[in-house]
C-alpha atoms as a PDB file:
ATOM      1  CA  UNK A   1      56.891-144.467 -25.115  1.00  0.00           C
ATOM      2  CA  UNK A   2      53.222-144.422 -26.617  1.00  0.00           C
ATOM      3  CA  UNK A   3      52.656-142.130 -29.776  1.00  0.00           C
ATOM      4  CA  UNK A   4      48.998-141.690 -30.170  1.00  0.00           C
ATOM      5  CA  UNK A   5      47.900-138.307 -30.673  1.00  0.00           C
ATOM      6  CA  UNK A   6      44.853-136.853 -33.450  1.00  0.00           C
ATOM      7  CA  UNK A   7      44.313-133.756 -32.145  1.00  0.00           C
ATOM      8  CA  UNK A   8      45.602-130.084 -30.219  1.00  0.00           C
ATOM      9  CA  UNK A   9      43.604-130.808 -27.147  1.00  0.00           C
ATOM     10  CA  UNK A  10      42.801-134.162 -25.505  1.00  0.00           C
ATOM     11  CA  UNK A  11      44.249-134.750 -22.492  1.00  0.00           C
ATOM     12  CA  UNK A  12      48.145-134.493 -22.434  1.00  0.00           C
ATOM     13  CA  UNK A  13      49.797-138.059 -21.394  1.00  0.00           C
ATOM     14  CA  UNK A  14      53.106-137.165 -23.113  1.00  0.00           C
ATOM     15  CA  UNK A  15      55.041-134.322 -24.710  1.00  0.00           C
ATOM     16  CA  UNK A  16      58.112-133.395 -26.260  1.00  0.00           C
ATOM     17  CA  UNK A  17      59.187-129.977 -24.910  1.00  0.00           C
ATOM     18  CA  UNK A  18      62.272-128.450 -26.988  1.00  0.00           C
ATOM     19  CA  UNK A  19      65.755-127.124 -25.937  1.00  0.00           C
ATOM     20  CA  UNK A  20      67.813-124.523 -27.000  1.00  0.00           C
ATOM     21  CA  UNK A  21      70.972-125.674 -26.509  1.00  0.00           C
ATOM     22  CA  UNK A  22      73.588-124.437 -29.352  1.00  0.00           C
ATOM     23  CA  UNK A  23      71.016-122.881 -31.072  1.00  0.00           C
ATOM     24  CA  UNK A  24      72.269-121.198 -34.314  1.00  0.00           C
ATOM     25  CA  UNK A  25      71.387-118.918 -37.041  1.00  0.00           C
ATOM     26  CA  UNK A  26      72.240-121.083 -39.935  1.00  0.00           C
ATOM     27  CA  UNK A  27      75.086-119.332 -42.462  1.00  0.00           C
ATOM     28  CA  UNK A  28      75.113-121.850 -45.818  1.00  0.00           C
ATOM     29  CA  UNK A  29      71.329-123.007 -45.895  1.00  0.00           C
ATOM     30  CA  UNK A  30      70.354-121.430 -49.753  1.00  0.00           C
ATOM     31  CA  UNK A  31      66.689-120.991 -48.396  1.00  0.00           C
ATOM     32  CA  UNK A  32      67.134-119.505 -44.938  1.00  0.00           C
ATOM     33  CA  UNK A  33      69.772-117.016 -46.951  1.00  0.00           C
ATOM     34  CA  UNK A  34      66.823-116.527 -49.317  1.00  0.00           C
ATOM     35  CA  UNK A  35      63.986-115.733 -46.929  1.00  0.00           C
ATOM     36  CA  UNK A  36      66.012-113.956 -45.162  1.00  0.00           C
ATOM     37  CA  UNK A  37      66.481-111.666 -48.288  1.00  0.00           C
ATOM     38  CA  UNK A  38      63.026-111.256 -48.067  1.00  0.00           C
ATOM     39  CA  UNK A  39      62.140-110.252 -45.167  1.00  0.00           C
ATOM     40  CA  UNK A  40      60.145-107.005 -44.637  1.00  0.00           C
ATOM     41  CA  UNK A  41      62.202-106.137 -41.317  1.00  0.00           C
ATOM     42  CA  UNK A  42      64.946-103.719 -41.867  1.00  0.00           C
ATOM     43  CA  UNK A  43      65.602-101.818 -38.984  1.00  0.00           C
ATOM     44  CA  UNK A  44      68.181-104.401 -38.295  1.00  0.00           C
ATOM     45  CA  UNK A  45      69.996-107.198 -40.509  1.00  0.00           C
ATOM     46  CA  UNK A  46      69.541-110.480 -39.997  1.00  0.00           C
ATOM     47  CA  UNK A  47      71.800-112.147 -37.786  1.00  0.00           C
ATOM     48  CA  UNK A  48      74.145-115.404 -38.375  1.00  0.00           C
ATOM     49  CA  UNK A  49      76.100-117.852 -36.551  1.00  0.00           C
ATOM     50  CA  UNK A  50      75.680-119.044 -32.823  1.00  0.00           C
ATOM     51  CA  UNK A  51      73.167-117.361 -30.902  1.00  0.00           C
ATOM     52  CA  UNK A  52      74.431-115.340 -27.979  1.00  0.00           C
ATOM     53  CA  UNK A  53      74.693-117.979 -24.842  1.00  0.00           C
ATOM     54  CA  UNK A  54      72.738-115.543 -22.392  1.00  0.00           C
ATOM     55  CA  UNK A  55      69.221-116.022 -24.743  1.00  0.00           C
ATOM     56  CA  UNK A  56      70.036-119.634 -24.979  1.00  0.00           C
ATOM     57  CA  UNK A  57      70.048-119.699 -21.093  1.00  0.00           C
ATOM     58  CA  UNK A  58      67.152-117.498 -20.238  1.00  0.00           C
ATOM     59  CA  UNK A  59      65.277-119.545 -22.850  1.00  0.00           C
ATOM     60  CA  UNK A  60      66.139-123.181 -21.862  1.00  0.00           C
ATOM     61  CA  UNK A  61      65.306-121.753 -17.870  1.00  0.00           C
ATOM     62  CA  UNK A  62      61.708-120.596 -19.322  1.00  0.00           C
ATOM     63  CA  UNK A  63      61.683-124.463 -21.167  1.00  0.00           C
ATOM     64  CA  UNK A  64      62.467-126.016 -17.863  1.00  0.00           C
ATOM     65  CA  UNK A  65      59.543-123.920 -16.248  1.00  0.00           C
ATOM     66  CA  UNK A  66      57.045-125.408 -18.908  1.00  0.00           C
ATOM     67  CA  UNK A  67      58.619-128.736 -18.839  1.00  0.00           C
ATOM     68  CA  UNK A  68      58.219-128.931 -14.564  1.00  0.00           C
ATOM     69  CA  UNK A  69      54.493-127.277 -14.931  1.00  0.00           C
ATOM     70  CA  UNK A  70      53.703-129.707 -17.563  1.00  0.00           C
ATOM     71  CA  UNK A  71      54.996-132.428 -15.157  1.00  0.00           C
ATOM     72  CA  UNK A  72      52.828-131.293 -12.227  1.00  0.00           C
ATOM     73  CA  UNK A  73      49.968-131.671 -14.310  1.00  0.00           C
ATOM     74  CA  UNK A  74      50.657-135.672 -14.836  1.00  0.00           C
ATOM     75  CA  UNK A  75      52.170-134.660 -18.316  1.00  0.00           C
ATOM     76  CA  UNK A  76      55.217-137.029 -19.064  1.00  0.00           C
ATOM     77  CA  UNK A  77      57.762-134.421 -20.377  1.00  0.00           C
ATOM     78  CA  UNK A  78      60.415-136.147 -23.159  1.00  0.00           C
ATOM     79  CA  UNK A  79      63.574-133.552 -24.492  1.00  0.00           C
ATOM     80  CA  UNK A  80      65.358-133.874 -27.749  1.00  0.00           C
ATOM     81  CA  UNK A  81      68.615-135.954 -27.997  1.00  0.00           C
ATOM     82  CA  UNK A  82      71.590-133.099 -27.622  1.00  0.00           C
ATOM     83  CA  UNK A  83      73.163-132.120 -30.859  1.00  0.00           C
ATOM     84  CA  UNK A  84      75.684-129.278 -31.908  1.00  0.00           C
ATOM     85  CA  UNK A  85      74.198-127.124 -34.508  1.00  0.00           C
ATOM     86  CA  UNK A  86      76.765-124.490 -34.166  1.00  0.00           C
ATOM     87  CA  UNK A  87      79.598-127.094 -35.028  1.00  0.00           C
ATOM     88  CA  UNK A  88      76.749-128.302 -38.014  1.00  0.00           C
ATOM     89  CA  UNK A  89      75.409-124.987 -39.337  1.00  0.00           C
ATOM     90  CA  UNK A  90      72.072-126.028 -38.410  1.00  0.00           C
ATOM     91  CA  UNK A  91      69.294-124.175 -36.269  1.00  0.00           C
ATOM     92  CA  UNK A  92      67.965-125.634 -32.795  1.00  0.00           C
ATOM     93  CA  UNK A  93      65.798-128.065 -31.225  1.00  0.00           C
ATOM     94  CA  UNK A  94      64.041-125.213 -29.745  1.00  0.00           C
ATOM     95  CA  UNK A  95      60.408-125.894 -31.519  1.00  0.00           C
ATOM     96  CA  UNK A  96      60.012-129.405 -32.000  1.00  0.00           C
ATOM     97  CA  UNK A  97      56.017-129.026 -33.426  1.00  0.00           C
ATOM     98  CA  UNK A  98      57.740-127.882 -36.832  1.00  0.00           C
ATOM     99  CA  UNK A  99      59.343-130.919 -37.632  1.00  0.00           C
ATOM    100  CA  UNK A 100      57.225-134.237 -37.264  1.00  0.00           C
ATOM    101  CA  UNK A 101      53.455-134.441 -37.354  1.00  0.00           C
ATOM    102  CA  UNK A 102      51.964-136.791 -35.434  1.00  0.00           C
ATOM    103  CA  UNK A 103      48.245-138.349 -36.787  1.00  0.00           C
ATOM    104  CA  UNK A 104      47.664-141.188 -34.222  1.00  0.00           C
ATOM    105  CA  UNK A 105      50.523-143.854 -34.015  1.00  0.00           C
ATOM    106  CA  UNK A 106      51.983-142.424 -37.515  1.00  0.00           C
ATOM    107  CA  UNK A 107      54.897-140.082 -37.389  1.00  0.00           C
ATOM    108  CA  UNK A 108      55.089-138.227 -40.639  1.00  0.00           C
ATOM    109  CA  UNK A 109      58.972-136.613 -41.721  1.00  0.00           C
ATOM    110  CA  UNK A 110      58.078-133.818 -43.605  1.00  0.00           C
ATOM    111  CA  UNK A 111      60.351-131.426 -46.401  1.00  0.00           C
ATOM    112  CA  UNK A 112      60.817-128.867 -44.486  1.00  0.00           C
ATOM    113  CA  UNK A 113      61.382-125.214 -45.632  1.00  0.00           C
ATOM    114  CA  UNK A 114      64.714-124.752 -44.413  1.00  0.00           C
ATOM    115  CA  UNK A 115      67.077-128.291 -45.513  1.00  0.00           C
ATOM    116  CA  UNK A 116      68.978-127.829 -42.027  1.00  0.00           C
ATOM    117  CA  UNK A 117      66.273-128.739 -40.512  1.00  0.00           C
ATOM    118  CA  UNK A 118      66.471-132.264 -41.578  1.00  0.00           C
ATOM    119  CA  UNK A 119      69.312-132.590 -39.228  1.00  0.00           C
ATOM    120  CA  UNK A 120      66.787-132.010 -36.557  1.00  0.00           C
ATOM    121  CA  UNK A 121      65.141-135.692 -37.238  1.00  0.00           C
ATOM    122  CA  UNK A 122      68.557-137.886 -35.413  1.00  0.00           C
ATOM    123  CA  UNK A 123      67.734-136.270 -32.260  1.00  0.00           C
ATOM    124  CA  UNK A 124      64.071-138.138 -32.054  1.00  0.00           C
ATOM    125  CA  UNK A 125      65.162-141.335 -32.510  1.00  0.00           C
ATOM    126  CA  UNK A 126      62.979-142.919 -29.990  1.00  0.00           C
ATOM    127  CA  UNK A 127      59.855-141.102 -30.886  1.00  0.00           C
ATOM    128  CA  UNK A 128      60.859-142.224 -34.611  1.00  0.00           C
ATOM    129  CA  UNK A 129      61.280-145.606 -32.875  1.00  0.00           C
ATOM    130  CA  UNK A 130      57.973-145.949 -30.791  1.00  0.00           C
ATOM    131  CA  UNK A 131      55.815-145.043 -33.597  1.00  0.00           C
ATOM    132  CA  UNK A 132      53.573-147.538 -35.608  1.00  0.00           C
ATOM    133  CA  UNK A 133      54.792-145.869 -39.165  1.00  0.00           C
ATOM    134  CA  UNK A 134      57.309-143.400 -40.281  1.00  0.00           C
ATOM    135  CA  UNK A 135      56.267-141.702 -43.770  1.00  0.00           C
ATOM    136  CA  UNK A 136      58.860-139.309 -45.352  1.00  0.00           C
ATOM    137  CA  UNK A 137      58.088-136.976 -47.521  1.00  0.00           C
ATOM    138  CA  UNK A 138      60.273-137.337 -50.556  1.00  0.00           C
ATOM    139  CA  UNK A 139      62.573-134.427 -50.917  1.00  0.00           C
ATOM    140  CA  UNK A 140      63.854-132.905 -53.997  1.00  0.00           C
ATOM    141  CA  UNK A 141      60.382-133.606 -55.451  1.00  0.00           C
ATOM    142  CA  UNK A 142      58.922-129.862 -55.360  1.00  0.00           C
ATOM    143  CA  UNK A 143      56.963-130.125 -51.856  1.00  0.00           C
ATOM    144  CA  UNK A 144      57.435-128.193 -48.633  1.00  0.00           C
ATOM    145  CA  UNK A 145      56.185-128.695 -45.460  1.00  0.00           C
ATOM    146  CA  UNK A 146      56.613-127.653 -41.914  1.00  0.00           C
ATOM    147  CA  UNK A 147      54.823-129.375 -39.979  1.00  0.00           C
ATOM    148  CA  UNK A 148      53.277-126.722 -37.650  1.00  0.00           C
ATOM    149  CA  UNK A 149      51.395-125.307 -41.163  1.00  0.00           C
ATOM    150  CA  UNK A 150      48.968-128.270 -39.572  1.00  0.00           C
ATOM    151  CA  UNK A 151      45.976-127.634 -37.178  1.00  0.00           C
ATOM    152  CA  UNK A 152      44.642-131.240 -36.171  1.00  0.00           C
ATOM    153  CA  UNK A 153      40.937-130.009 -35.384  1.00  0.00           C
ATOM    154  CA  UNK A 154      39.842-133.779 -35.171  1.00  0.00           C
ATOM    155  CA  UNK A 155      40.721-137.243 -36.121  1.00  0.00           C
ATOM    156  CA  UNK A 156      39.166-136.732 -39.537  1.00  0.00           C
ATOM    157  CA  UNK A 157      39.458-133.146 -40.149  1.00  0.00           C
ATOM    158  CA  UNK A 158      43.043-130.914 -40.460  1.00  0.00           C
ATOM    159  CA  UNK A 159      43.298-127.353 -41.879  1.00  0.00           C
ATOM    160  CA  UNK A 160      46.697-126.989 -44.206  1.00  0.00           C
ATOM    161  CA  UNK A 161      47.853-123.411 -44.385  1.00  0.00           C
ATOM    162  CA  UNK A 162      49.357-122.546 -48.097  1.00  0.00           C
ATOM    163  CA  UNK A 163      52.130-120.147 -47.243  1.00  0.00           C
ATOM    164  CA  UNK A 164      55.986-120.157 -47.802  1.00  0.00           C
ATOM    165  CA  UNK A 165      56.549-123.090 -45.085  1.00  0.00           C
ATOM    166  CA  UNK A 166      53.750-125.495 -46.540  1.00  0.00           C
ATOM    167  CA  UNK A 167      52.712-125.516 -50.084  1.00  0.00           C
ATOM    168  CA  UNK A 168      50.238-127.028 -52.600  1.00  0.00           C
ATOM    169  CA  UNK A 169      52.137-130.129 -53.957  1.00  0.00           C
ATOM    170  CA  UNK A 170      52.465-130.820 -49.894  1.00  0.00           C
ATOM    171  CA  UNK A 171      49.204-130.392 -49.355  1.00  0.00           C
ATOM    172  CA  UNK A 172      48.079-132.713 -52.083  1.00  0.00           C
ATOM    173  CA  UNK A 173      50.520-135.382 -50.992  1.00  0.00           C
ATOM    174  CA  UNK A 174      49.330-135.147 -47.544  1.00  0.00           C
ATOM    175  CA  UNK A 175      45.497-135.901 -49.515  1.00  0.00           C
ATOM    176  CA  UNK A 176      46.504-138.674 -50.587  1.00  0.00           C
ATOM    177  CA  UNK A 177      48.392-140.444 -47.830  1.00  0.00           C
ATOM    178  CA  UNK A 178      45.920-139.787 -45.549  1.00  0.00           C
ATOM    179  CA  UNK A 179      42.561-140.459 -47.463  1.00  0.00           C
ATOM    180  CA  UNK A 180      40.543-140.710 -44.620  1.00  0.00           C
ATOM    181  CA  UNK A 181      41.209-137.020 -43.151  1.00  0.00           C
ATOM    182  CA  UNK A 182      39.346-134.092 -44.654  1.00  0.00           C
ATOM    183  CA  UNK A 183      42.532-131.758 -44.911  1.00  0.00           C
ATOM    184  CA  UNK A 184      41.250-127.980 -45.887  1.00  0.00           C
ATOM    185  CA  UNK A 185      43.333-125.787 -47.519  1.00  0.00           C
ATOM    186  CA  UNK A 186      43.679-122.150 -46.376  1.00  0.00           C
ATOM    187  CA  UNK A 187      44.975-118.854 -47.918  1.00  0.00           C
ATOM    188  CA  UNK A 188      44.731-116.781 -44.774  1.00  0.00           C
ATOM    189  CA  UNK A 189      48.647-115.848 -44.133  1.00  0.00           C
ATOM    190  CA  UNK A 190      51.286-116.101 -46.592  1.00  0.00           C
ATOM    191  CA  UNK A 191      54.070-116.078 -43.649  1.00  0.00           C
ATOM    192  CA  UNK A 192      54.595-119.416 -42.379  1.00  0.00           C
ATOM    193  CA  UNK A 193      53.169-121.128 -39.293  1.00  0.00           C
ATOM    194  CA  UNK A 194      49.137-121.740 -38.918  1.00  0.00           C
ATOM    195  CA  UNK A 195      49.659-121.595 -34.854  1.00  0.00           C
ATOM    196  CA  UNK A 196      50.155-117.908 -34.476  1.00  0.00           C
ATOM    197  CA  UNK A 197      46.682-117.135 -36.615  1.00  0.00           C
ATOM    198  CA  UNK A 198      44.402-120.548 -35.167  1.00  0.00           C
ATOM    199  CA  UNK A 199      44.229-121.871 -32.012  1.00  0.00           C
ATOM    200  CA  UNK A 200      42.518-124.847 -30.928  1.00  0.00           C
ATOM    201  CA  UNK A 201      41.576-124.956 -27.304  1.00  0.00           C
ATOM    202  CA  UNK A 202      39.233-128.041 -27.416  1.00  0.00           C
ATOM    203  CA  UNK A 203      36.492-129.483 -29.936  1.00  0.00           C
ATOM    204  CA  UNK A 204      34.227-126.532 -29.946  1.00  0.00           C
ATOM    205  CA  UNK A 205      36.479-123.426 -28.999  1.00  0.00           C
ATOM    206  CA  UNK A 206      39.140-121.705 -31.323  1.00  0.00           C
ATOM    207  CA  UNK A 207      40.930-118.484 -30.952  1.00  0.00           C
ATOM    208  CA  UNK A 208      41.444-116.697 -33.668  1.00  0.00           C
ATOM    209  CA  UNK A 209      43.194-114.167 -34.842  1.00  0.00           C
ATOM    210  CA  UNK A 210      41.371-111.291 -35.801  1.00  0.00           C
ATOM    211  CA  UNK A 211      44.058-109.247 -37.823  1.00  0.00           C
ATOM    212  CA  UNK A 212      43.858-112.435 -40.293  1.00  0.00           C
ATOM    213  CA  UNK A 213      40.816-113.575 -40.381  1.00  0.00           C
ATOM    214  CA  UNK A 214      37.234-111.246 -40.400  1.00  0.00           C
ATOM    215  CA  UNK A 215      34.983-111.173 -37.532  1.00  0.00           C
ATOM    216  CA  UNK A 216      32.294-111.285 -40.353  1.00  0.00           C
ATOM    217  CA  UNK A 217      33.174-115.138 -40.655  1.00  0.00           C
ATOM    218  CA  UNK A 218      33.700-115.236 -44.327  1.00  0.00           C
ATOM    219  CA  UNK A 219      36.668-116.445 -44.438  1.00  0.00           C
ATOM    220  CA  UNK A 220      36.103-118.920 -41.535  1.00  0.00           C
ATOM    221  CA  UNK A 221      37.628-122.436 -42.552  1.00  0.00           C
ATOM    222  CA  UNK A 222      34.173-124.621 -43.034  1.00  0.00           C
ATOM    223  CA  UNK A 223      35.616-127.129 -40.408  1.00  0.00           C
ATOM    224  CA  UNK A 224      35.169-124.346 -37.910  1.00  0.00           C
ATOM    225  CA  UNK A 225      31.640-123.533 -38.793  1.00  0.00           C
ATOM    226  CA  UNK A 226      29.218-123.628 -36.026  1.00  0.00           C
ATOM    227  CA  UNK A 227      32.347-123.459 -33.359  1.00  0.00           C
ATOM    228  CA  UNK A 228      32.903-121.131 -30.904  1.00  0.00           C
ATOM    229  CA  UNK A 229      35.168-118.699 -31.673  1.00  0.00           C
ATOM    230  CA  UNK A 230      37.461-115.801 -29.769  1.00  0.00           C
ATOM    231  CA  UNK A 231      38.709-113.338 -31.944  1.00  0.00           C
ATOM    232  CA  UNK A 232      41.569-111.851 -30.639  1.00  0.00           C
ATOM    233  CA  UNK A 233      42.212-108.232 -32.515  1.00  0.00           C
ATOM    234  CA  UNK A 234      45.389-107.570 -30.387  1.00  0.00           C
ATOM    235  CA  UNK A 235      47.972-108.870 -28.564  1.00  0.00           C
ATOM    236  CA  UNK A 236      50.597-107.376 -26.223  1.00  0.00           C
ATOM    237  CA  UNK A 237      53.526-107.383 -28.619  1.00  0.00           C
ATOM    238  CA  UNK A 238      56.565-109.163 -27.000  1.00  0.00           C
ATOM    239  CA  UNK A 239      60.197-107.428 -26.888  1.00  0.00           C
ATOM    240  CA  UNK A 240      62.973-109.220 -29.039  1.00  0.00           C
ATOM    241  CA  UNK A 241      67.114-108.978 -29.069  1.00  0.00           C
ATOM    242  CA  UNK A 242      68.201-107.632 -32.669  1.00  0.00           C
ATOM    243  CA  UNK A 243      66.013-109.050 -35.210  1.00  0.00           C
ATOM    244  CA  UNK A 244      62.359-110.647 -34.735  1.00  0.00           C
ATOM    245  CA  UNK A 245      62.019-114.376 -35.718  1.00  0.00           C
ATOM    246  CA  UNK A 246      58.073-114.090 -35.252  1.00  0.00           C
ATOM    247  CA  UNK A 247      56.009-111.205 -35.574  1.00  0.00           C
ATOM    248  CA  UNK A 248      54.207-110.220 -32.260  1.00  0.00           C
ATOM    249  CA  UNK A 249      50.921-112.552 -32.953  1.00  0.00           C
ATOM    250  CA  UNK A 250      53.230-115.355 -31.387  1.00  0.00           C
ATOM    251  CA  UNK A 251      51.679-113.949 -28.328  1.00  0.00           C
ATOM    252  CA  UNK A 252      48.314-115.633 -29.297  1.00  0.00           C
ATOM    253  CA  UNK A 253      50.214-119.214 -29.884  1.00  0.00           C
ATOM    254  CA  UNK A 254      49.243-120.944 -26.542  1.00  0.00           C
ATOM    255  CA  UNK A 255      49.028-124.845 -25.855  1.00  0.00           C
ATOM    256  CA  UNK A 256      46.145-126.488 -24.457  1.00  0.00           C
ATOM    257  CA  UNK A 257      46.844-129.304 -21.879  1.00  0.00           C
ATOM    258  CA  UNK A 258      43.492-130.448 -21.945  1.00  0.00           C
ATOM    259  CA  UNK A 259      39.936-129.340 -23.159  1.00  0.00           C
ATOM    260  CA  UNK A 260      39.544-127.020 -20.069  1.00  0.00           C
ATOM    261  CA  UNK A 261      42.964-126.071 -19.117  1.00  0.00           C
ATOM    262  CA  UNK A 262      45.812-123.182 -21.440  1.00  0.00           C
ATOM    263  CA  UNK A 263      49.082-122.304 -21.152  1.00  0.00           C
ATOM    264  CA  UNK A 264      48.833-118.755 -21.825  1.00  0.00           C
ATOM    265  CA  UNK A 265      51.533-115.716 -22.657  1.00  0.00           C
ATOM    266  CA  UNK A 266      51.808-113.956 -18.786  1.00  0.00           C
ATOM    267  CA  UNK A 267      51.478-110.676 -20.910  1.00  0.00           C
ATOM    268  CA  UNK A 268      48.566-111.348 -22.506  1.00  0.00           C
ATOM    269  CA  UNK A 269      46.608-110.228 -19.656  1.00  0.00           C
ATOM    270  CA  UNK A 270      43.130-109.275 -21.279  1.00  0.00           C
ATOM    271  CA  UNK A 271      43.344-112.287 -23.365  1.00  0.00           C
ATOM    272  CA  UNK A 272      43.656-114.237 -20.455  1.00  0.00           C
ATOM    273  CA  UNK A 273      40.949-112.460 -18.700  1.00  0.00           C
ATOM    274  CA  UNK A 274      38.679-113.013 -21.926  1.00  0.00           C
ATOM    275  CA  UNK A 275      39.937-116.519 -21.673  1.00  0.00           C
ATOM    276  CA  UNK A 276      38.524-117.118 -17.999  1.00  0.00           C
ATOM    277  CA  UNK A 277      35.623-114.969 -17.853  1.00  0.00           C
ATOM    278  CA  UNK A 278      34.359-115.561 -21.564  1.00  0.00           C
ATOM    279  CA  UNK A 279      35.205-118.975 -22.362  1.00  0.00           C
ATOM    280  CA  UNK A 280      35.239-120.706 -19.004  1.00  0.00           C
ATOM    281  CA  UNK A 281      38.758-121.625 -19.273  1.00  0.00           C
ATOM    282  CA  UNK A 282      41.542-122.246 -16.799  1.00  0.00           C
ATOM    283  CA  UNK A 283      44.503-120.496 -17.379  1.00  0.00           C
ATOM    284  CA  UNK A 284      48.206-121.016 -16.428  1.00  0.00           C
ATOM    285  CA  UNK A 285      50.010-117.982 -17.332  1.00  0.00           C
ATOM    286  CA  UNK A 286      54.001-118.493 -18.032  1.00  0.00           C
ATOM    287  CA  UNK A 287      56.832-116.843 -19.836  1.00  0.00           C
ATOM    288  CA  UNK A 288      58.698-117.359 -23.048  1.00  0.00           C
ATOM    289  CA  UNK A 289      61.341-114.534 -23.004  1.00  0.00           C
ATOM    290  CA  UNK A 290      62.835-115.009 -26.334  1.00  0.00           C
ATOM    291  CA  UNK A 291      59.668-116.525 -28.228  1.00  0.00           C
ATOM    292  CA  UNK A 292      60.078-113.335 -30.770  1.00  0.00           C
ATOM    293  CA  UNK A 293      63.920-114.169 -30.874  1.00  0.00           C
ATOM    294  CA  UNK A 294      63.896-117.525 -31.518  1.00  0.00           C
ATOM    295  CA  UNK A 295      60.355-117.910 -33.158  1.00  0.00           C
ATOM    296  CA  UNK A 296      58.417-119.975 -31.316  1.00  0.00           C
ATOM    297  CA  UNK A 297      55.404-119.715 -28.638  1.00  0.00           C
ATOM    298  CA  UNK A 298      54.105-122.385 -26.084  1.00  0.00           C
ATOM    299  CA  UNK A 299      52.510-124.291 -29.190  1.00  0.00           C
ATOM    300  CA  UNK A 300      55.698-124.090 -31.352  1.00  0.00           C
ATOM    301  CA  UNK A 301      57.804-125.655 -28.545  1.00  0.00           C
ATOM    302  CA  UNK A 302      56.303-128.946 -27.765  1.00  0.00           C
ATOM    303  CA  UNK A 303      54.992-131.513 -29.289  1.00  0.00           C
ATOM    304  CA  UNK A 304      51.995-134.026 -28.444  1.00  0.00           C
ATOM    305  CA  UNK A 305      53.244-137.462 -28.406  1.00  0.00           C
ATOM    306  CA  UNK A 306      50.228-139.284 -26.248  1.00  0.00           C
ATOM    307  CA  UNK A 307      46.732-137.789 -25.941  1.00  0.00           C
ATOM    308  CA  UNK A 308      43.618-139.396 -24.949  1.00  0.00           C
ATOM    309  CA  UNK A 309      41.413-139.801 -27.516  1.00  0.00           C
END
């Protein structure tokens, strides 16, 4: 296994694509309990405990469907090690991109929001294995980071979104283990995940999304100055079982498998279309049935392991 990956686009050589087997809404983490306190849905309550087998079926068929497309396009596909997070009151293995970053041959452990979710690290022992370096971030020490708060735009250049799943004392450790990476901070969304608001699709072309960000470009992140960019003011909102895990912008989170070629939401028809026609882009439209239910789009579900540079 080669881990050598700086950015969202290069060619794919290898990916991790997640599972959701025994996924679980976790009942004694202090911080899920707390967010969940929070949350500004409440038509219905949260839910706890083992999610219902029938979405962790439908949802592992739609993985298998990305993992054998990924495959036909020369992609080497690698699946988390199976673990019980029922039994362990954890959550799933269902989106891999939030728990390691990847910058080259250098896996980074972050402290993530949820402390489950460090149980989620002993089932990627060989990633953990084949890479150059392993740096964990301390816990206990005031930081938080998921790891999908991280756009790679380039070798040297990363945007770090500030919100409740990556904050500044992360951000400023990040500066200083990586000193050679211009890492920008942004303010744009105080949820959690940078993937549902910026989308790279190569070196020059982002989508971005419009409810967050101004068309005007003011708020633009500087390292996306002079790019390309496809603001997307709507999406078609995706349905959910009980309680949604992401809001209906994870229809904009798509994956790029190279610099030409998208995995796209199958109902985001005149993004698509915008996609083709617009930005000379092919697109390979699938299906993630349960990405509002579980939280996680095409982006949130993989993770690069080995791109060309």
């Amino acid at each position: 296994m080669k881990i050598s990956s700086y950015n969202e686009y290069s060619t794919l050589k290898s990916m991790v694509v997640g599972d959701a087997t025994h996924a679980n809404w976790p009942i004694n983490d202090p911080v899920f309990n707390t967010e969940a306190e929070r949350t500004l849905w409440k038509e219905t309550p949260v839910p706890s405990g083992p999610v219902p087998q029938w979405i962790i079926d439908e949802a592992n068929q739609d993985l298998q469907t990305l993992a054998d497309t990924l495959t036909a396009h020369g992609v080497e596909v690698v699946r988390p090690e199976p673990f019980n997070f029922q039994v362990h009151d954890g959550l799933y293995n269902y989106c891999p991109r939030d728990r390691l970053l990847v910058h080259g041959s250098i896996v980074v452990d972050p402290a993530m929001m949820y402390p489950c979710r460090d149980m989620e690290l002993q089932c990627y022992h060989d990633i953990l294995q084949a890479a150059d370096q392993v740096i964990t971030m301390p816990r206990a020490a005031g930081m938080v980071l998921d790891a999908a708060n991280i756009l790679r735009v380039t070798q040297h250049k990363w945007l770090f979104l500030e919100s409740a799943s990556g904050n500044r004392a992360a951000y400023e450790w990040l500066c200083n283990q990586f000193p050679d990476v211009d890492i920008e901070l942004c303010n744009f969304y105080a949820g959690v995940h940078i993937d549902s608001t910026i989308v790279a699709l190569n070196a020059d072309q982002f989508v971005v999304n419009g409810s967050r960000l101004d068309s005007n470009r003011k708020d633009l992140p500087r390292h996306l100055k002079g790019k390309e960019i496809f603001f997307v003011d709507q999406v078609v909102a995706q349905g959910f079982y009980q309680y949604p895990y992401a809001s209906k912008w994870i229809g904009l989170n798509m994956l790029s498998i190279d610099p030409q070629t998208v995995i796209v939401d199958a109902k985001q028809e005149a993004m698509i279309q915008a996609l083709e026609q617009g930005m000379g882009m092919t697109v390979i439209p699938l299906e993630l049935r349960h990405s509002r239910t579980l939280g996680g789009g095409f982006h949130c579900v993989t993770l690069d392991l080995h791109r060309e540079p």
